[in-house]
N, C-alpha and C. Protein backbone atom coordinates (compact mmCIF):
# COMPACT_ATOMS: atom_id res chain seq x y z
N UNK A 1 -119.94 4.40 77.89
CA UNK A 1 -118.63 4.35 77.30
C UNK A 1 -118.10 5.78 77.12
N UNK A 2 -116.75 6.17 77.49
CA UNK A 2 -116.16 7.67 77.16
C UNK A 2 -115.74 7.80 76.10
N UNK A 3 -116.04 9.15 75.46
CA UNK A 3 -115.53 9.22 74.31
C UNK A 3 -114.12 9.66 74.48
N UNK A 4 -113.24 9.46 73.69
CA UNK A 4 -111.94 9.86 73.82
C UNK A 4 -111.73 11.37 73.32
N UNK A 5 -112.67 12.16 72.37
CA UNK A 5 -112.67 13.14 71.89
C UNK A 5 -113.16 14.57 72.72
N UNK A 6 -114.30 13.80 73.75
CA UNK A 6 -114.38 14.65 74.82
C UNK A 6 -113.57 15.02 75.73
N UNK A 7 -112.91 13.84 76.09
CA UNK A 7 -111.85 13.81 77.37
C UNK A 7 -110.60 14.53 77.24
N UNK A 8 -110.19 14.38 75.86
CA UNK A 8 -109.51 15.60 74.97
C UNK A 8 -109.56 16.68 75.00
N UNK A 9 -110.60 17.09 74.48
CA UNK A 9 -111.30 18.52 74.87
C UNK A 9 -111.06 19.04 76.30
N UNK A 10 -111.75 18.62 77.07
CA UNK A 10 -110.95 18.61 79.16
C UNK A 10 -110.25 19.21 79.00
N UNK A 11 -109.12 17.73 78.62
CA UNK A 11 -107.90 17.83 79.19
C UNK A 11 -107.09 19.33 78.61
N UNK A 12 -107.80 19.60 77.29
CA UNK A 12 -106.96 20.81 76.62
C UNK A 12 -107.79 21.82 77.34
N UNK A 13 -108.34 22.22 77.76
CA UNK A 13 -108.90 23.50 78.74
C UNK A 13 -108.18 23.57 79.86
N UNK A 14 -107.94 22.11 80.62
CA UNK A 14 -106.77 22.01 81.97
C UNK A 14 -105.32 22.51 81.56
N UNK A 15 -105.06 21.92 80.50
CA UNK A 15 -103.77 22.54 79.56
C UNK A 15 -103.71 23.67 79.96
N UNK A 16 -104.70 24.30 79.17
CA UNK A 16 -104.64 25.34 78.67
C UNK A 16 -104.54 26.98 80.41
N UNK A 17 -105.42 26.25 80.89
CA UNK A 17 -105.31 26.77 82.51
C UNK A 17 -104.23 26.60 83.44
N UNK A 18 -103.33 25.51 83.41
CA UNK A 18 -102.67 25.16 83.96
C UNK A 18 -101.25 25.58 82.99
N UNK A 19 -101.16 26.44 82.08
CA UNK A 19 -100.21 26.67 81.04
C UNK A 19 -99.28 28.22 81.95
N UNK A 20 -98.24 28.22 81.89
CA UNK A 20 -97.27 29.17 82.33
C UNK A 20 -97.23 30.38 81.17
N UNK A 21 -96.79 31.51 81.87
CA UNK A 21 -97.03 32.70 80.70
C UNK A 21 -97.84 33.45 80.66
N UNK A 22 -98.22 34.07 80.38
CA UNK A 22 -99.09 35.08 79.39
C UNK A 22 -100.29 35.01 79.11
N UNK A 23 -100.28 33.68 78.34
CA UNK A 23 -101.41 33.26 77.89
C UNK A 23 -102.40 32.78 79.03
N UNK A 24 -101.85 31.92 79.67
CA UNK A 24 -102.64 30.60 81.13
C UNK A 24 -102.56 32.07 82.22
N UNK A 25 -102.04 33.07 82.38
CA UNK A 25 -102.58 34.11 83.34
C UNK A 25 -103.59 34.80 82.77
N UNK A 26 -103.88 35.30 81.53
CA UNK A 26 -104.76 35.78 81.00
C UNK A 26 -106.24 34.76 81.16
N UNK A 27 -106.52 33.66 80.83
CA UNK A 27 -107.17 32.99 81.14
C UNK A 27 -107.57 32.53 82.58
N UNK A 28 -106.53 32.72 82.95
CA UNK A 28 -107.03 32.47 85.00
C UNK A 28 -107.88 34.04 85.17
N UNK A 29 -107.25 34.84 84.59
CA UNK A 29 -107.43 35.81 84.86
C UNK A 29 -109.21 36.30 84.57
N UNK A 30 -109.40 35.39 83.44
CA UNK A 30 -111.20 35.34 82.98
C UNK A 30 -111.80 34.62 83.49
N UNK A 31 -111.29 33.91 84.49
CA UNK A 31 -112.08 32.89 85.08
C UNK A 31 -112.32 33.51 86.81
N UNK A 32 -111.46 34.15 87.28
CA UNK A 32 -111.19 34.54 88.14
C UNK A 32 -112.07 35.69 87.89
N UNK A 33 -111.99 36.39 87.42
CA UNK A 33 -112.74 37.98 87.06
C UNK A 33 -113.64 37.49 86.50
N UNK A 34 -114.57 36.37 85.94
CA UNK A 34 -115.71 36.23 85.71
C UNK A 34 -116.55 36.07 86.92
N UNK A 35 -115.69 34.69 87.80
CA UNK A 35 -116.72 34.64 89.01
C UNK A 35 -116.64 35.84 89.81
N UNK A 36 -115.55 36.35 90.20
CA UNK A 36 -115.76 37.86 90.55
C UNK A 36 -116.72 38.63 90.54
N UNK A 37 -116.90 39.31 88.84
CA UNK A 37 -117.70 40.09 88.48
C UNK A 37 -119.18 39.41 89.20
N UNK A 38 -119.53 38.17 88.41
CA UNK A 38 -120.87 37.54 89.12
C UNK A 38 -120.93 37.94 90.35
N UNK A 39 -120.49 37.49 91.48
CA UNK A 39 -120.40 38.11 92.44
C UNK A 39 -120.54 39.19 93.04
N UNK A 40 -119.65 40.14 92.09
CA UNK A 40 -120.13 42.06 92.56
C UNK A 40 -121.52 42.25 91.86
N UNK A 41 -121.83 41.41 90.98
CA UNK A 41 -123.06 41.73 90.27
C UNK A 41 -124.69 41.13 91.47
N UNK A 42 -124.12 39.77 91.66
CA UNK A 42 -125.54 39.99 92.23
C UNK A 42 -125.34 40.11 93.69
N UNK A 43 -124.24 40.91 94.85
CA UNK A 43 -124.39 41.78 95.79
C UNK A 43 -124.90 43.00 95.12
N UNK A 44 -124.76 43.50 94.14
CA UNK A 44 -125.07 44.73 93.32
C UNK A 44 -126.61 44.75 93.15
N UNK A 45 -127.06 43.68 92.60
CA UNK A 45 -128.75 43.52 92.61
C UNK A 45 -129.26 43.45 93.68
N UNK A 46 -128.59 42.91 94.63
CA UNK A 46 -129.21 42.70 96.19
C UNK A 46 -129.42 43.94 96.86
N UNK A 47 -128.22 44.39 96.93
CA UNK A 47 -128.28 46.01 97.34
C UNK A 47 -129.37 46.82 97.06
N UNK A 48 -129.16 46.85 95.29
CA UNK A 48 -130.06 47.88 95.43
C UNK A 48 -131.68 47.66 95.40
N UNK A 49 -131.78 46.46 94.76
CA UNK A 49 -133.56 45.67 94.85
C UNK A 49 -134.33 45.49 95.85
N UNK A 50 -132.86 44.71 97.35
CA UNK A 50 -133.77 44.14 98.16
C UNK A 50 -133.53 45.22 99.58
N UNK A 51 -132.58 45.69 99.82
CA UNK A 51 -131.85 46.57 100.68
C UNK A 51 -132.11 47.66 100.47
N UNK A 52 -132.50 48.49 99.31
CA UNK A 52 -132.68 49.69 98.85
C UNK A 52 -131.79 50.54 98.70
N UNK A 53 -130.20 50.22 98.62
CA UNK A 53 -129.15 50.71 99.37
C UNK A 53 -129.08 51.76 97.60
N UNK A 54 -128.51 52.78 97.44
CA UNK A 54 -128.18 53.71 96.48
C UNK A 54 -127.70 52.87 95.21
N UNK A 55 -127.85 53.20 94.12
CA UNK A 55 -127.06 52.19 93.19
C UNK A 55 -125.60 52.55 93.33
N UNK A 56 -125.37 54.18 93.36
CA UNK A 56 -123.38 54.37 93.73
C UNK A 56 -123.18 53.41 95.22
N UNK A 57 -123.65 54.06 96.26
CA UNK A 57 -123.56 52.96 97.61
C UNK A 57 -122.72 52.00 97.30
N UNK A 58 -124.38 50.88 96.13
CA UNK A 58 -124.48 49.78 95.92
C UNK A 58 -123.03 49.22 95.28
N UNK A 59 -122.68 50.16 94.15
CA UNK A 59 -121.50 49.57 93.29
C UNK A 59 -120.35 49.88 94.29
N UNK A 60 -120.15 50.41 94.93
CA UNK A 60 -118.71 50.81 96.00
C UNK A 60 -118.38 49.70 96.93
N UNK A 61 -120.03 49.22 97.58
CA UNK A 61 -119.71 47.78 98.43
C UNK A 61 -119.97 46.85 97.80
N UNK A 62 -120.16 46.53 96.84
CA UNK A 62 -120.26 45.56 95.88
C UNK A 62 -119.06 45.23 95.24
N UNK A 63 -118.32 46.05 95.02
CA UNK A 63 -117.06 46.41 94.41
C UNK A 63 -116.19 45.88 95.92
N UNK A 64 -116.37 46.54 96.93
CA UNK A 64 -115.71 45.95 97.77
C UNK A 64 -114.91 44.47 98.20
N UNK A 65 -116.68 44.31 98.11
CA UNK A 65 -116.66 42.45 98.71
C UNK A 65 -115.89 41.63 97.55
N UNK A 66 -116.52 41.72 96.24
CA UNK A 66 -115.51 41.09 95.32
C UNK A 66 -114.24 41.52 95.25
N UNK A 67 -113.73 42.39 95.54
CA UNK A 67 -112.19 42.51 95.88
C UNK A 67 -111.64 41.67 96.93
N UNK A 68 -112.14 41.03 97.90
CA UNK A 68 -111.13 40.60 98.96
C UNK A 68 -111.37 39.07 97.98
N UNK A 69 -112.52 38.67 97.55
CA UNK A 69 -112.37 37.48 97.14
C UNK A 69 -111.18 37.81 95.78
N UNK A 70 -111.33 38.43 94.98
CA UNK A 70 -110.31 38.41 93.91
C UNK A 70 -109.07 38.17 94.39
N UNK A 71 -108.55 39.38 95.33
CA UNK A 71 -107.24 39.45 95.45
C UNK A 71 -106.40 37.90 96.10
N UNK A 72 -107.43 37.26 96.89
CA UNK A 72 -106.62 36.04 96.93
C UNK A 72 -106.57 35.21 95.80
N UNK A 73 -107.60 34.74 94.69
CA UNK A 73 -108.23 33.90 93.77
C UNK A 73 -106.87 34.41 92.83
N UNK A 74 -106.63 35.60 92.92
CA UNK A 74 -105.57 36.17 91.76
C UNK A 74 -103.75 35.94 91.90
N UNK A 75 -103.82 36.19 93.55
CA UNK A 75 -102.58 36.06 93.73
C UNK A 75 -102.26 34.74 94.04
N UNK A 76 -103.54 33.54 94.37
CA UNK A 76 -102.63 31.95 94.38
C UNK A 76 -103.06 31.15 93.24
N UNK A 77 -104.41 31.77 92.21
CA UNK A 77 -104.09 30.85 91.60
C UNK A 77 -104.22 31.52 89.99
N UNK A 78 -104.72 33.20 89.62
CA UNK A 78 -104.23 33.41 88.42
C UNK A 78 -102.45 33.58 88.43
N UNK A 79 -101.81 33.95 89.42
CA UNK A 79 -100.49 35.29 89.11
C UNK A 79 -99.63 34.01 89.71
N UNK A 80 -99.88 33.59 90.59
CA UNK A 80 -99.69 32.19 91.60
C UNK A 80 -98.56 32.44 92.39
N UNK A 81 -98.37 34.08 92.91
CA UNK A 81 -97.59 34.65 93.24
C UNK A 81 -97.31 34.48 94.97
N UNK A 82 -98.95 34.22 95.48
CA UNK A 82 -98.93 34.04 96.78
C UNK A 82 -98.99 35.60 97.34
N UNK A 83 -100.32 35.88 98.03
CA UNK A 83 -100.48 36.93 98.73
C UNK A 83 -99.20 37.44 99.12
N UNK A 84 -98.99 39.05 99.33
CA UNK A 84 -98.04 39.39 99.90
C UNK A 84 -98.69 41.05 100.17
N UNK A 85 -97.92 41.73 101.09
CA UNK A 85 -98.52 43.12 101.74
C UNK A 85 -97.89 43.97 100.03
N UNK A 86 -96.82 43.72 99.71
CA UNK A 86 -96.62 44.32 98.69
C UNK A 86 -97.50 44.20 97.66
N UNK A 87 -97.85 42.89 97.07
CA UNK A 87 -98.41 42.39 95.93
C UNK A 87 -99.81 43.26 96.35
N UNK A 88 -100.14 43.29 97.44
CA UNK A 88 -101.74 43.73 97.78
C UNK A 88 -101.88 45.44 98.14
N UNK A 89 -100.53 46.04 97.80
CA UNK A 89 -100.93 47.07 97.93
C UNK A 89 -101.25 47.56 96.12
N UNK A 90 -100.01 46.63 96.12
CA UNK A 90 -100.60 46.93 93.80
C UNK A 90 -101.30 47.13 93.46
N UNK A 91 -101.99 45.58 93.84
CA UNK A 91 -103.43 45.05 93.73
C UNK A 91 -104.55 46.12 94.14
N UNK A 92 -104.76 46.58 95.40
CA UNK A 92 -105.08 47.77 96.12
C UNK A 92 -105.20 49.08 95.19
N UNK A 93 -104.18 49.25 94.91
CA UNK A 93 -103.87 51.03 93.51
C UNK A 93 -104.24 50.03 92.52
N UNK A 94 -104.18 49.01 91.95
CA UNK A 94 -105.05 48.96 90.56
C UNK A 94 -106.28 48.64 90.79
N UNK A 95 -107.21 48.24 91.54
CA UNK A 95 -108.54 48.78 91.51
C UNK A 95 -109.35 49.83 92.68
N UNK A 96 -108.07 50.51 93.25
CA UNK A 96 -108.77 51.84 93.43
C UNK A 96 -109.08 52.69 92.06
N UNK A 97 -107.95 52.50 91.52
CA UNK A 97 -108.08 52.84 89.98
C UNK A 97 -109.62 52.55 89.30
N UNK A 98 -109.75 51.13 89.75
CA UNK A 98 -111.03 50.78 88.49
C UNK A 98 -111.94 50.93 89.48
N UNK A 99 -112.52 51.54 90.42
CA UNK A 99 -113.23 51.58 91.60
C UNK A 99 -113.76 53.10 90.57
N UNK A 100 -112.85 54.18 91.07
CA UNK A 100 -113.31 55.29 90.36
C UNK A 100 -113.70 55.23 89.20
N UNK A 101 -112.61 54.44 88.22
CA UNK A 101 -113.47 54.58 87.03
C UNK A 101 -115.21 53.85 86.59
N UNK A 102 -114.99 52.62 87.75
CA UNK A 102 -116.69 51.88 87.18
C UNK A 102 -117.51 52.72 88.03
N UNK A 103 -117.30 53.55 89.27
CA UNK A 103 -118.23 54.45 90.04
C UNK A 103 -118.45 56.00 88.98
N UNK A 104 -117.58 56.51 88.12
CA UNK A 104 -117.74 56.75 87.30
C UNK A 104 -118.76 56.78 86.00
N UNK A 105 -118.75 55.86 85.77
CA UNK A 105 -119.17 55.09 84.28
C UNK A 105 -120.64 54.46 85.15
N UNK A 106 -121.29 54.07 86.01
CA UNK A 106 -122.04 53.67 86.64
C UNK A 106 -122.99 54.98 86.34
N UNK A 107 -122.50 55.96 86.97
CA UNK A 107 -123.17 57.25 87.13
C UNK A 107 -123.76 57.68 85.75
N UNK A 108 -123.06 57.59 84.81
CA UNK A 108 -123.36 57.91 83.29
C UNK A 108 -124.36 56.96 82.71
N UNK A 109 -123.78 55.79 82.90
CA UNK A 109 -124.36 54.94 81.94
C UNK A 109 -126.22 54.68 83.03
N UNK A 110 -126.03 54.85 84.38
CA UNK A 110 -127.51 54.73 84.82
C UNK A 110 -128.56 55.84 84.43
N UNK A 111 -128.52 56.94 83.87
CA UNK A 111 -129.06 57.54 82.88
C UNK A 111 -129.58 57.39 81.81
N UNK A 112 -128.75 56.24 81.25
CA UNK A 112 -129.22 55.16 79.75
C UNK A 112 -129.64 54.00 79.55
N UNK A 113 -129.15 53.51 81.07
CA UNK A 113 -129.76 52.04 80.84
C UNK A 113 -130.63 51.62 82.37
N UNK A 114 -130.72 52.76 82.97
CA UNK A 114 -131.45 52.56 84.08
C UNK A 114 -130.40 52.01 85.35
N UNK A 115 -131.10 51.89 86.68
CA UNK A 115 -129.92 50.97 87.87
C UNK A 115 -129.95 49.95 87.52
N UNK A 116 -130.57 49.16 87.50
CA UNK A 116 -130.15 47.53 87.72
C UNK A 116 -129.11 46.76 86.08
N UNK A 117 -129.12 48.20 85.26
CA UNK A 117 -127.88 47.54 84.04
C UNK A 117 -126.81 48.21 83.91
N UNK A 118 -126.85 49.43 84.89
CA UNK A 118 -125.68 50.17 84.70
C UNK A 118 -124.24 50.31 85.02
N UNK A 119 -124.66 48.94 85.53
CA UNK A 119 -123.02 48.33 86.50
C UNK A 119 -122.43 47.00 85.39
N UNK A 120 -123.42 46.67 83.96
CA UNK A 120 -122.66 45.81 82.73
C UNK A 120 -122.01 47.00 81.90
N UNK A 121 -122.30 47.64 81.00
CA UNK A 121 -121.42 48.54 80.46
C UNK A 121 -119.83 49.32 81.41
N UNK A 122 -120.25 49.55 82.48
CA UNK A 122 -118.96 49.98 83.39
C UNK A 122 -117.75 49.12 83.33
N UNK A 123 -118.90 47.55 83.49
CA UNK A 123 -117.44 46.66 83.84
C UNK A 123 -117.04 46.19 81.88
N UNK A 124 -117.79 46.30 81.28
CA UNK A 124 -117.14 45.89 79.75
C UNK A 124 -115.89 46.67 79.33
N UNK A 125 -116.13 47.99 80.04
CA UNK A 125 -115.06 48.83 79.43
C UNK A 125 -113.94 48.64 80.56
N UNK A 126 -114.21 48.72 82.25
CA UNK A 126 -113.11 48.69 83.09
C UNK A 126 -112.54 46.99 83.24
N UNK A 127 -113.35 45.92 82.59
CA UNK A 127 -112.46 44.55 82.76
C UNK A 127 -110.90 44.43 82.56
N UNK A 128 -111.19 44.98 81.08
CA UNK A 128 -110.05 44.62 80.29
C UNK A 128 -108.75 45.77 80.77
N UNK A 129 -108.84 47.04 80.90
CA UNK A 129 -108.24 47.64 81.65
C UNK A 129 -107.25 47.53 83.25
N UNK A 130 -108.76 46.77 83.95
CA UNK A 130 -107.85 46.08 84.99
C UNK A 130 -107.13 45.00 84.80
N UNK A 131 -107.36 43.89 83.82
CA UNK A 131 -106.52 43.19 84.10
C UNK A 131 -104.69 43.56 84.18
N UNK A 132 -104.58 45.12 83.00
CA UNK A 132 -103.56 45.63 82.72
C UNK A 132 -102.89 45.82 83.66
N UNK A 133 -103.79 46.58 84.68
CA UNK A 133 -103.24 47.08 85.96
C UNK A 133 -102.91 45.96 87.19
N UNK A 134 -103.92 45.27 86.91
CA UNK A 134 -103.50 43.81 88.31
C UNK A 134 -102.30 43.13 87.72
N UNK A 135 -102.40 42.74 86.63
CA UNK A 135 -101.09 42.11 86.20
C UNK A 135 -99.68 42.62 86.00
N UNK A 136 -99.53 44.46 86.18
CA UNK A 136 -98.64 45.10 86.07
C UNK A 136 -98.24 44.62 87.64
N UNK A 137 -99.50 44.85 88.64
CA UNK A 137 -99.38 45.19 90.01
C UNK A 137 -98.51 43.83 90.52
N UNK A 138 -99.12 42.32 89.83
CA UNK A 138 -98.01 41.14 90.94
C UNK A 138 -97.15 41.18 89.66
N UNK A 139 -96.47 41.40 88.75
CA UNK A 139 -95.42 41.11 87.88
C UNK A 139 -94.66 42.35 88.40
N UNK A 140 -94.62 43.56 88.67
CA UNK A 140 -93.40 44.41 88.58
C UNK A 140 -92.99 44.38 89.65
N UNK A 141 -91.44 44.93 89.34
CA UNK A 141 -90.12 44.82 90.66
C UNK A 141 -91.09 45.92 91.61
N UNK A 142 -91.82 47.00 91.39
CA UNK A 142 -92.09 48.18 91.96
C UNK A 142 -93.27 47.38 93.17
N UNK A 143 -93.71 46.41 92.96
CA UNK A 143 -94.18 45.67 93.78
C UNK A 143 -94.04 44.36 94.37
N UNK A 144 -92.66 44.50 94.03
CA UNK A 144 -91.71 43.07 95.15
C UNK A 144 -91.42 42.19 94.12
N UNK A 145 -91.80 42.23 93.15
CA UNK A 145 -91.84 40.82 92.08
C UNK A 145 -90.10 40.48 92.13
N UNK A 146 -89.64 39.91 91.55
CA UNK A 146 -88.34 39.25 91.42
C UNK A 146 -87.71 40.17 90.25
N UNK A 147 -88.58 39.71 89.20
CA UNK A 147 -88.06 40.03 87.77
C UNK A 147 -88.78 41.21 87.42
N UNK A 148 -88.01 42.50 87.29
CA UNK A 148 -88.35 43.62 86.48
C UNK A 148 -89.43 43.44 85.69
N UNK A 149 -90.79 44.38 85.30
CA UNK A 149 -91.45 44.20 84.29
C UNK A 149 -91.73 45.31 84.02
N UNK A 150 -91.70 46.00 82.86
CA UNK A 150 -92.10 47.05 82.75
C UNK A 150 -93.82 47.18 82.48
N UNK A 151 -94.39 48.45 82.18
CA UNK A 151 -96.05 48.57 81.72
C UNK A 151 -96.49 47.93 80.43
N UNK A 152 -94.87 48.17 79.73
CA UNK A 152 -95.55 47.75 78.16
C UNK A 152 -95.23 46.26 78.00
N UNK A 153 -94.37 45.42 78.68
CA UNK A 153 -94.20 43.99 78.88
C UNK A 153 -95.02 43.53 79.43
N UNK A 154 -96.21 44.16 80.80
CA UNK A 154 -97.25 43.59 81.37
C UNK A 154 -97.82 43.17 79.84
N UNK A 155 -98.04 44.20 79.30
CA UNK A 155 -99.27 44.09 78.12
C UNK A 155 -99.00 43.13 77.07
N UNK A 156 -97.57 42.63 77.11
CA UNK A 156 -97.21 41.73 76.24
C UNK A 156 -96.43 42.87 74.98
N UNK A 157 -95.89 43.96 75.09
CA UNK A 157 -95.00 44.64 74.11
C UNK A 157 -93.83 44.28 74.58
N UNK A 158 -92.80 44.78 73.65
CA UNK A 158 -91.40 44.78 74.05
C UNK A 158 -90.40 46.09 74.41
N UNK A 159 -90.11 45.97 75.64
CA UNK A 159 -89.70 47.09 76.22
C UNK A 159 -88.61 47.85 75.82
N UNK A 160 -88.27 49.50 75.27
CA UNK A 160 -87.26 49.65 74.80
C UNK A 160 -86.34 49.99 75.61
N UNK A 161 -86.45 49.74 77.11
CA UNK A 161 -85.06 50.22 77.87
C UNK A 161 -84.63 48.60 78.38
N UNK A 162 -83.23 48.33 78.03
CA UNK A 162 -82.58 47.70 78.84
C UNK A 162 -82.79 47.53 80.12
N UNK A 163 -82.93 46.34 80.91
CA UNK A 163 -83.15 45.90 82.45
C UNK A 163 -82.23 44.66 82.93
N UNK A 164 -81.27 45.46 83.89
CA UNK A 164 -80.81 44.35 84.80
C UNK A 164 -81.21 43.93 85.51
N UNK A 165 -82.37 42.52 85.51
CA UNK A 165 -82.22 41.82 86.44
C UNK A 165 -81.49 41.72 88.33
């Protein structure tokens, strides 16, 4: 027999995913960048455990491969914008952006926590960052979008210059 209280529950997570805005992109956006990350993570273990490949190497093509899967996962079904050469060059400059910074932070933090953990602290601090930047990248006019967005409206502030549409 189903409970009705479970099915509830579901249905409010589908809600909640399937919700327009802000909120339901932010959430595609953790679901999307979770399986992601998994992904760069265990090409990342593979690399460097079974391949022997460098741990920097390792995080650069690791970083790679989960990018081509993101950028579609992001543009049809977090941003639901639909690939475009524009949208993907955004996309492109906001994690060349987080490319340097987790190849970065990789380098530091494998000093403290050894290779095979030094690619979790990188991405704790560069997640939340990128999403700033991917979501600036398919929302602003500067990358084809329709509707003007500025940096501080990506983030959910309110912008103090006037925009015509």
């Amino acid at each position: 027999m189903k409970h009705p209280a479970r099915n509830d529950g579901k249905m409010n997570i589908i809600r909640e995913i399937n919700r327009t805005g802000k909120r339901g992109e932010m959430l595609r956006f953790v679901l999307v960048g979770g399986f992601c990350t998994l992904l760069q993570y265990g090409f990342y273990v593979l690399f460097v455990h079974v391949a022997g490949i460098s741990v920097l190497a390792s995080t650069v093509i690791s970083y790679l491969l989960s990018l081509v899967a993101n950028f579609f996962l992001s543009s049809l079904f977090t941003f639901r914008s639909g690939p475009t050469v524009r949208n993907g060059l955004g996309f492109a400059l906001s994690h060349l952006i987080n490319l340097g910074m987790q190849t970065g932070l990789v380098a530091v933090f494998k000093g403290i926590t050894g290779a095979t953990y030094a690619l979790l602290p990188a991405l704790a601090i560069c997640v939340p960052l990128n999403f700033l930047l991917v979501r600036y990248a398919f929302r602003s006019r500067l990358f084809g979008n329709r509707k003007k967005e500025t940096i501080s409206e990506s983030i959910g502030g309110k912008s103090i210059i006037e925009h015509n549409p």
